[in-house]
Protein backbone atom coordinates (compact mmCIF):
# COMPACT_ATOMS: atom_id res chain seq x y z
CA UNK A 1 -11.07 25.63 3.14
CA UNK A 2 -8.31 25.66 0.43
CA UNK A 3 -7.51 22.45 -1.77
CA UNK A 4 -4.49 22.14 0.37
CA UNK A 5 -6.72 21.70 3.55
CA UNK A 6 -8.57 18.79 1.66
CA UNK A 7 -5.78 17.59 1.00
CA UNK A 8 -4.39 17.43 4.07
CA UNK A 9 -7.64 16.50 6.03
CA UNK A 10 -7.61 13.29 3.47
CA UNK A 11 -3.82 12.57 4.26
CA UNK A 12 -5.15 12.42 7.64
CA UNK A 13 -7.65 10.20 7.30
CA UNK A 14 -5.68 7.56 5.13
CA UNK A 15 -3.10 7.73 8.36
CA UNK A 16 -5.42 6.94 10.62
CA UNK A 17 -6.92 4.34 8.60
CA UNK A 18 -3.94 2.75 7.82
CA UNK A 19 -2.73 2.70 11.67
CA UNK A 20 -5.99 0.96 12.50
CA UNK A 21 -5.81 -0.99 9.28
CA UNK A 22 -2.38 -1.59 8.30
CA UNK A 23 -2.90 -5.74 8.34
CA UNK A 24 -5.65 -4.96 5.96
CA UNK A 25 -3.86 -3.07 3.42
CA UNK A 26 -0.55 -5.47 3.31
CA UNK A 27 -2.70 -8.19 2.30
CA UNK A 28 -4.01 -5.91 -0.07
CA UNK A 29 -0.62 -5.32 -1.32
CA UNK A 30 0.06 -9.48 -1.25
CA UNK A 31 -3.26 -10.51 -3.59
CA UNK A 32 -2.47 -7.61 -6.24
CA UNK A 33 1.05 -8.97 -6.31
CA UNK A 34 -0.45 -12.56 -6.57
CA UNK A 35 -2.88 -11.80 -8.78
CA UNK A 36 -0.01 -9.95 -11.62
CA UNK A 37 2.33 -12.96 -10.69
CA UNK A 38 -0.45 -14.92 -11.58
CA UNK A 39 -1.17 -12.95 -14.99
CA UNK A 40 2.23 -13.48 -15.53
CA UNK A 41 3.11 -16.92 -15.48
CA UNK A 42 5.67 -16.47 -12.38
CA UNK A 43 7.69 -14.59 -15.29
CA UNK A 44 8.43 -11.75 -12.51
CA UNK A 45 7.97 -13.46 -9.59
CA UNK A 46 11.12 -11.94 -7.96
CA UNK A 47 10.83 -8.22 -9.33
CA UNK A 48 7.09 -8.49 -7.87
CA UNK A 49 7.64 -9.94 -4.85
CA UNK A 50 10.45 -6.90 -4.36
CA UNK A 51 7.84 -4.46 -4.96
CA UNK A 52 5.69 -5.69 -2.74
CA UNK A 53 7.64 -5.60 -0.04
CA UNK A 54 8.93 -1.46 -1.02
CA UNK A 55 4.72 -0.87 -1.39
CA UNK A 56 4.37 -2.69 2.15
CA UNK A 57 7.34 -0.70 3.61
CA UNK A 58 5.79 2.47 2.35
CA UNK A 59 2.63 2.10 3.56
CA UNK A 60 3.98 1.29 7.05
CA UNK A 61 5.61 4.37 7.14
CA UNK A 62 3.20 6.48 5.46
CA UNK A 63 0.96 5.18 8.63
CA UNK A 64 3.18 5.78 11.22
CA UNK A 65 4.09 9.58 10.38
């Protein structure tokens, strides 16, 4: 088994996980977004709040492939 078989054997996995999961790993994305807006002061609470919404989008297609 090549490195490109581990690597697809994990890809696998973190589809499957994230199918079964997905709820799990958006509010995953929501309290590391909270947490930097927090860091921040609210300074970028708009640019964060966009990126948490592309890293949510991503992951829900990354899941459903």
């Amino acid at each position: 088994m090549g490195i490109g078989d581990k690597f697809d054997a994990l890809k696998d996995k973190a589809k499957e996980a994230l199918g079964e999961h997905g709820d799990k790993a958006d509010q995953g994305v929501d309290k590391a977004g909270d947490f930097v807006d927090g860091r921040t002061d609210g300074k970028y609470s708009e640019q964060i709040d966009k990126g948490q919404e592309k890293a949510k989008e991503g992951l829900n297609r990354f899941g459903q492939q």
